[in-house]
C-alpha atoms as a PDB file:
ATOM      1  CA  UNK A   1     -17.045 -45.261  21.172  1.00  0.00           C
ATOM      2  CA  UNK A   2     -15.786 -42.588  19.475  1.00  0.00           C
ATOM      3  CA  UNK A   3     -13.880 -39.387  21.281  1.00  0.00           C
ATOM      4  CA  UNK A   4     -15.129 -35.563  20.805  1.00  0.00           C
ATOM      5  CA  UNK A   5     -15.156 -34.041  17.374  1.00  0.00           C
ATOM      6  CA  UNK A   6     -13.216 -31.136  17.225  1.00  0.00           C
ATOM      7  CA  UNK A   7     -15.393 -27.768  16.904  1.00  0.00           C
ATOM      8  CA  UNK A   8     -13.764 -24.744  15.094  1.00  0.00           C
ATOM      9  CA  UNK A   9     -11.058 -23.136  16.082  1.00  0.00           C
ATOM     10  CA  UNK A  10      -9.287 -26.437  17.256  1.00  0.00           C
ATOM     11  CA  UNK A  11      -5.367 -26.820  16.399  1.00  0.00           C
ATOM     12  CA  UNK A  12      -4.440 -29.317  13.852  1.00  0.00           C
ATOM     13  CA  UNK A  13      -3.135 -32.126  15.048  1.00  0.00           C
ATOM     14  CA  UNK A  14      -4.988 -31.653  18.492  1.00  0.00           C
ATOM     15  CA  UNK A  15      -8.454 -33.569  19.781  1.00  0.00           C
ATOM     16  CA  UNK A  16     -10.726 -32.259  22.653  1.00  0.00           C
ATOM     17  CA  UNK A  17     -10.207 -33.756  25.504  1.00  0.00           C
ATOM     18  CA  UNK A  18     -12.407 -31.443  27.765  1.00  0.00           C
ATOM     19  CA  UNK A  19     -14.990 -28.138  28.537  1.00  0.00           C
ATOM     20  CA  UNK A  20     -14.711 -25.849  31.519  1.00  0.00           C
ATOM     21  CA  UNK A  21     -17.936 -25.306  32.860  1.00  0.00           C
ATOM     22  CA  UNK A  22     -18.875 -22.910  35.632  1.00  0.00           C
ATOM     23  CA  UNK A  23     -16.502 -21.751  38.627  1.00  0.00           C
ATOM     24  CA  UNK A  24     -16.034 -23.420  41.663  1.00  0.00           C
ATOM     25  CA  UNK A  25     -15.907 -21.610  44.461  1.00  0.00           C
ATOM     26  CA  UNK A  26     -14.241 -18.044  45.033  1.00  0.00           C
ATOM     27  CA  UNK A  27      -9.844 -19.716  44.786  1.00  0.00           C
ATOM     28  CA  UNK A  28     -10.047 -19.764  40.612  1.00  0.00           C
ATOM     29  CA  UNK A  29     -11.239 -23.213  40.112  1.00  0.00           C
ATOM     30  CA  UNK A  30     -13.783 -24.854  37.651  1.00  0.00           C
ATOM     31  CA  UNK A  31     -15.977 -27.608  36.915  1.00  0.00           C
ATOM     32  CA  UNK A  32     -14.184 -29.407  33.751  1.00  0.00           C
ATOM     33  CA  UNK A  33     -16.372 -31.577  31.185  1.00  0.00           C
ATOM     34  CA  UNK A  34     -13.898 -33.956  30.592  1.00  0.00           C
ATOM     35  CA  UNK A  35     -14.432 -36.345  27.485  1.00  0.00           C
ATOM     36  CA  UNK A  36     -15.499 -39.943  29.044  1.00  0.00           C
ATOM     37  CA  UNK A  37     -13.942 -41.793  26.351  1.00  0.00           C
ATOM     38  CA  UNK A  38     -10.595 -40.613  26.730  1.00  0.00           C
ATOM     39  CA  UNK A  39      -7.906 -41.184  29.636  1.00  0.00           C
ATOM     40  CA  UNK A  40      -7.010 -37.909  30.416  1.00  0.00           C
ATOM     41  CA  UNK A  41      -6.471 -37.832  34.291  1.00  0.00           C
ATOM     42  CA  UNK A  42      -5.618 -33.725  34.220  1.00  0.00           C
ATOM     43  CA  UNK A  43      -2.838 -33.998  36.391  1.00  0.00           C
ATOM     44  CA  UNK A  44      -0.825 -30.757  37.665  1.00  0.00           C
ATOM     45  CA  UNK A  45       1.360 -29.613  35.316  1.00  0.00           C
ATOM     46  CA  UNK A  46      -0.667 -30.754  32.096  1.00  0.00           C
ATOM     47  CA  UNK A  47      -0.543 -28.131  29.592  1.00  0.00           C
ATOM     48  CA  UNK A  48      -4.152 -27.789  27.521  1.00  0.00           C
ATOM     49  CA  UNK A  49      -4.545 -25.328  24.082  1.00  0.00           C
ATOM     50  CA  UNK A  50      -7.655 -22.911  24.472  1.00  0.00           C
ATOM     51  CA  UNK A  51     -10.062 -23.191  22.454  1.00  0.00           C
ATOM     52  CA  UNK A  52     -13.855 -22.288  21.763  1.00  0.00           C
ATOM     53  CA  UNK A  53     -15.128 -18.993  23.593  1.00  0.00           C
ATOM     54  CA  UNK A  54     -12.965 -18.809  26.417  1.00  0.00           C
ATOM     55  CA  UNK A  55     -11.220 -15.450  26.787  1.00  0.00           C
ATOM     56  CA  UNK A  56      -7.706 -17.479  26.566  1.00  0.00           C
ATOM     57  CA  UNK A  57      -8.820 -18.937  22.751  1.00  0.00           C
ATOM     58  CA  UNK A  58      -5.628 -19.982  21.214  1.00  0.00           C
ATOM     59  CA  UNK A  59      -3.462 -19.882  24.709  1.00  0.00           C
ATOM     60  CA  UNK A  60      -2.330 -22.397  26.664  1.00  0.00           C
ATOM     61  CA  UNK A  61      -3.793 -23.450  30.530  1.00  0.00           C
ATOM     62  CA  UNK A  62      -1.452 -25.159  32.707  1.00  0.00           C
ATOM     63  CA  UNK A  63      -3.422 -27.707  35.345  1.00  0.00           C
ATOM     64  CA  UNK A  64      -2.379 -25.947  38.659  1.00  0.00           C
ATOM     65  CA  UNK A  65      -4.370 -28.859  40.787  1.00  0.00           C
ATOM     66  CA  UNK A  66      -7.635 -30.894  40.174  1.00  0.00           C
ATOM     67  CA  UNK A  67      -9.502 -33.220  42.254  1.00  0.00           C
ATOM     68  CA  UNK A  68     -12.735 -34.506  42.504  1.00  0.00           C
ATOM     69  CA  UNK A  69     -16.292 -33.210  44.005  1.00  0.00           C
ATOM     70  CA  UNK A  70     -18.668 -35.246  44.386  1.00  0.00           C
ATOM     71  CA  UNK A  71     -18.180 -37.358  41.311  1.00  0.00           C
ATOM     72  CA  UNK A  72     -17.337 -34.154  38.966  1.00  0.00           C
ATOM     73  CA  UNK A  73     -13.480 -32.571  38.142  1.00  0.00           C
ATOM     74  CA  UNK A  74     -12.753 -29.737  39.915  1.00  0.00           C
ATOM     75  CA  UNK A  75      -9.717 -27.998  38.302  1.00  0.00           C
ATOM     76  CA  UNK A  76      -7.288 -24.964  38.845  1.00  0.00           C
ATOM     77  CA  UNK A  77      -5.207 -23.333  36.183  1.00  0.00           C
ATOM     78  CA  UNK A  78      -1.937 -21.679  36.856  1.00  0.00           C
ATOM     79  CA  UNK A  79      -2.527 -17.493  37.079  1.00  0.00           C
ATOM     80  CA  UNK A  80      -6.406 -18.042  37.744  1.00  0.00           C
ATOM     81  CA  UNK A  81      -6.706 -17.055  41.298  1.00  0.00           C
ATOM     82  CA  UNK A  82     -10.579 -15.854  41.838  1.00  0.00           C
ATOM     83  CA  UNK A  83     -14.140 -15.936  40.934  1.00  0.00           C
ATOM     84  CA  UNK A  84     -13.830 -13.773  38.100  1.00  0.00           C
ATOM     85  CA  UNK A  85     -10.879 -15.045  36.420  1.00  0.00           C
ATOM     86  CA  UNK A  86     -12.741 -18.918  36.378  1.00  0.00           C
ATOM     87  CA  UNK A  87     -15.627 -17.059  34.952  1.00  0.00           C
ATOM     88  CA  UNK A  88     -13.724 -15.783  31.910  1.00  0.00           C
ATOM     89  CA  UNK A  89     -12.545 -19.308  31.375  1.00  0.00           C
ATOM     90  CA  UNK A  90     -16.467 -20.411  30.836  1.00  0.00           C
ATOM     91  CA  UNK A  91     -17.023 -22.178  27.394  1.00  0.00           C
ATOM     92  CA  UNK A  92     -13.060 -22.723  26.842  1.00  0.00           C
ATOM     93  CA  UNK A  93     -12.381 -25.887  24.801  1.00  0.00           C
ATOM     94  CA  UNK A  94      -9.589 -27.647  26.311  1.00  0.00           C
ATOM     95  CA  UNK A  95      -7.432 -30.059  23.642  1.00  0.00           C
ATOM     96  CA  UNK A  96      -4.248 -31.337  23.488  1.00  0.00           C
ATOM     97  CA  UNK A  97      -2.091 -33.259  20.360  1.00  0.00           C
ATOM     98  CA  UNK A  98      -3.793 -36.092  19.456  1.00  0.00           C
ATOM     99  CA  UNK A  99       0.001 -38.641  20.012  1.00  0.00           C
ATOM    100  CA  UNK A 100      -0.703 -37.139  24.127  1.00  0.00           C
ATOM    101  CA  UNK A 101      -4.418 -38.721  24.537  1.00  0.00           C
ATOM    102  CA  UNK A 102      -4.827 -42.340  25.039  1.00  0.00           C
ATOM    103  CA  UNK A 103      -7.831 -43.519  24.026  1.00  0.00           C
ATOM    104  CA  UNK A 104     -10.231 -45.921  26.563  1.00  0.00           C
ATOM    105  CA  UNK A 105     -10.130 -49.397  25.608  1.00  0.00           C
ATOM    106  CA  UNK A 106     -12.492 -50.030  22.538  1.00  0.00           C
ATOM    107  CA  UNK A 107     -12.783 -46.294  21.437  1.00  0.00           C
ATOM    108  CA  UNK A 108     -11.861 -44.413  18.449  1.00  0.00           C
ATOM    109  CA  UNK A 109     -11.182 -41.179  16.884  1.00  0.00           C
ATOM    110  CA  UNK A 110     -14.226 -39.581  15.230  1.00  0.00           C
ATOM    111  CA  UNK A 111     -11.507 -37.974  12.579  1.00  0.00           C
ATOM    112  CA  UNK A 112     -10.810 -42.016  11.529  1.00  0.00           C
ATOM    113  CA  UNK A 113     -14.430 -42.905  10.893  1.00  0.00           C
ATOM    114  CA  UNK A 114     -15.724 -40.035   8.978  1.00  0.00           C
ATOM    115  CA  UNK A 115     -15.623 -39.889   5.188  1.00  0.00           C
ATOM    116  CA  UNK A 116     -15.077 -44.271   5.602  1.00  0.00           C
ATOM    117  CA  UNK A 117     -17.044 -46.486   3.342  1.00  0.00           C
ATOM    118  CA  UNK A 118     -19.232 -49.501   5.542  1.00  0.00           C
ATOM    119  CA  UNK A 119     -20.063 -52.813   3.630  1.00  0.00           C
ATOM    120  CA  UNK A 120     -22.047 -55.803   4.669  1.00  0.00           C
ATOM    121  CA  UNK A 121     -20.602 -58.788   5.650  1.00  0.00           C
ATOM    122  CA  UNK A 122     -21.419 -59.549   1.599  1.00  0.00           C
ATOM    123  CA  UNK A 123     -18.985 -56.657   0.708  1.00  0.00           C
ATOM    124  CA  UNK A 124     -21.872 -54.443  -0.665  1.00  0.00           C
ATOM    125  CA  UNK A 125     -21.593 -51.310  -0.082  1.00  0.00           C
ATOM    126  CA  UNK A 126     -24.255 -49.725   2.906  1.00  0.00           C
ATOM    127  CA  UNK A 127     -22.951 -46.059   2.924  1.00  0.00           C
ATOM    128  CA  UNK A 128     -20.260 -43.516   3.742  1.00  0.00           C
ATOM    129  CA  UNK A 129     -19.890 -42.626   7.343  1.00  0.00           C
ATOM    130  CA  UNK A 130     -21.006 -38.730   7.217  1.00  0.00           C
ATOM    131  CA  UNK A 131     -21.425 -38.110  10.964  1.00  0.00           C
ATOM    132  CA  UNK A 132     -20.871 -39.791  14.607  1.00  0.00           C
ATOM    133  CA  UNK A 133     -23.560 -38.919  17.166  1.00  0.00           C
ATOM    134  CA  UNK A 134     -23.158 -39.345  21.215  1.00  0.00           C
ATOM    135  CA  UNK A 135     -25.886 -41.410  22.521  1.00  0.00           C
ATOM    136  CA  UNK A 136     -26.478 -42.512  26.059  1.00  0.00           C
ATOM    137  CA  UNK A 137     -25.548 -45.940  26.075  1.00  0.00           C
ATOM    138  CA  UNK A 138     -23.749 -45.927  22.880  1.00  0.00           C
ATOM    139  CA  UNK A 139     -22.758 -43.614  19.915  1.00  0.00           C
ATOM    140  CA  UNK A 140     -24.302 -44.138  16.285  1.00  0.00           C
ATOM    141  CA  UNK A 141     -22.698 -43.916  12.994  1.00  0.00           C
ATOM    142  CA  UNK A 142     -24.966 -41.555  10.315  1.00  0.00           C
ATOM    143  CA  UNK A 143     -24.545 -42.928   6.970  1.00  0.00           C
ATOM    144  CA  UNK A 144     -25.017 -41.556   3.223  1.00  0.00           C
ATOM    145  CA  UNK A 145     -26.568 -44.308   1.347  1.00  0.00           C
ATOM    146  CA  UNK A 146     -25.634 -45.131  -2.128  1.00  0.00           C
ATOM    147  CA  UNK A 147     -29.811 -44.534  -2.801  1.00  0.00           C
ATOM    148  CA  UNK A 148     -29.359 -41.122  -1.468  1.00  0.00           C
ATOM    149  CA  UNK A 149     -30.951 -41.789   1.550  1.00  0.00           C
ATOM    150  CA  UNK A 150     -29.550 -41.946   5.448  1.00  0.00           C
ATOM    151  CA  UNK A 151     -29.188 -44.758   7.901  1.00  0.00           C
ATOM    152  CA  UNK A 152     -28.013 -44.069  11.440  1.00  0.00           C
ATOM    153  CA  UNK A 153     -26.349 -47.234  12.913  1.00  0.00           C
ATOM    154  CA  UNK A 154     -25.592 -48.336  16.558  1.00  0.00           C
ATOM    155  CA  UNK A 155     -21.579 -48.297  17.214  1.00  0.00           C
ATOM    156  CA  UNK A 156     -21.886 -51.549  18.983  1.00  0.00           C
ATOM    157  CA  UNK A 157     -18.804 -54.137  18.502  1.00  0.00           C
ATOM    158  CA  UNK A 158     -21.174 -56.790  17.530  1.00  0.00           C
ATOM    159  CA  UNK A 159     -22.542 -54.800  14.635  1.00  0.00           C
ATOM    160  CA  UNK A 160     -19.558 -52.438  13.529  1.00  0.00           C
ATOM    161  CA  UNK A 161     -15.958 -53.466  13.071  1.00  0.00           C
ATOM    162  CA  UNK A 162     -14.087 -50.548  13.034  1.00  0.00           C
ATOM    163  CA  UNK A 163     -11.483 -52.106  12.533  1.00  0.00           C
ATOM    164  CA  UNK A 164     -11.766 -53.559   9.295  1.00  0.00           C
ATOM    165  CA  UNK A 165     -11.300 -51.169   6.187  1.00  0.00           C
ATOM    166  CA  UNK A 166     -13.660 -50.490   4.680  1.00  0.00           C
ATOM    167  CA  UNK A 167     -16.128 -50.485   8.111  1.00  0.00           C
ATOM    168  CA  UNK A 168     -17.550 -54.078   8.037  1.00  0.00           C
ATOM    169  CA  UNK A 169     -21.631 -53.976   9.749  1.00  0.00           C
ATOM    170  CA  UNK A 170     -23.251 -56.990  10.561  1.00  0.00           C
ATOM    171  CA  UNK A 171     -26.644 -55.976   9.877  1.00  0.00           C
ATOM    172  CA  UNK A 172     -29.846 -57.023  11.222  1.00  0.00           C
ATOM    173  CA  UNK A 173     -33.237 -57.362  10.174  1.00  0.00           C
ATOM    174  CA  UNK A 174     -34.987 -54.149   9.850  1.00  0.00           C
ATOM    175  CA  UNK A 175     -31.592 -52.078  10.739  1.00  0.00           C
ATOM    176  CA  UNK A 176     -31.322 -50.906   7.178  1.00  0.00           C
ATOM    177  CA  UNK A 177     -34.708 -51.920   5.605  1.00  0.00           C
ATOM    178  CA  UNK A 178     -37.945 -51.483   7.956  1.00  0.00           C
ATOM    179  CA  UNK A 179     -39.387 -53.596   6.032  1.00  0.00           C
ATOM    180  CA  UNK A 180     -37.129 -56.486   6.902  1.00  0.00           C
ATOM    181  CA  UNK A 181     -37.957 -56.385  10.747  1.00  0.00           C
ATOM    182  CA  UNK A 182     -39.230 -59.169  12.481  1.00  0.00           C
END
């Protein structure tokens, strides 16, 4: 499962690891979006570039204290101290260099799967990855076919070795072809 691509405006180098949402409460804090496939605990201290449309776009936030509310992050960044000061950090993009974000068992980085050629388990080719969508239970691979044409594929282990270059897919009948279905 693959972590967040980076929007615009993101430093090289650097992956998002999180969005800050609406404040929390009067003392500064936030709801944070945090990415689910990465292990980023946002610990006190923890520095974060700004990116996005925060009002701090290319500063840095320093996690002050976080916690959690009712199964969401609550967080407070140093020098945010009210209401109005959470509100300006709305919409901020929160990343960090790539090396400082470990990964959740089994995931990978969007930047490593797109522009990656995916063969059969016959080495023909099946497309280019051009795109990785979120889904709810997993994410999907869009394709450009050698025909021209687009094939969006489940990101499931047992179809998609990521592993393997190029991108092996063990396909099933009717996941490329309709007309092959059972």
């Amino acid at each position: 499962m693959p972590a967040t691509p980076t929007p615009d405006g993101v430093p090289a180098g650097h992956v998002v690891v999180g969005r800050v949402g609406k404040p929390f409460g009067v003392r500064g804090e936030v709801y944070v979006f945090a990415d689910p496939d990465l292990d980023d605990p946002f610990d006190p201290g923890t520095a974060y570039a700004a990116a996005g449309r925060g009002t701090l776009v290319g500063g840095t936030l320093v996690v002050d204290r976080s916690r959690d509310h009712s199964g969401r992050l609550v967080v407070a960044f140093e020098g945010v101290e009210d209401r109005e000061g959470a509100e300006a950090l709305r919409g901020t993009v929160l990343t960090r260099d790539r090396g400082a974000v470990a990964l959740d068992e089994g995931a990978v980085w969007v930047a490593d799967l797109i522009g990656r050629t995916v063969v059969d388990t016959d080495g023909r080719v099946v497309g280019v990855v051009e795109a990785v969508a979120d889904g709810h239970a997993h994410d999907y691979l869009r394709l450009a076919r050698p025909d021209g044409g687009e094939a969006v594929i489940p990101l499931v282990a047992d179809l998609v070795d990521t592993d393997a270059d190029p991108i092996v897919l063990a396909p099933v009948p009717g996941l490329l072809d309709p007309d092959e279905a059972l």
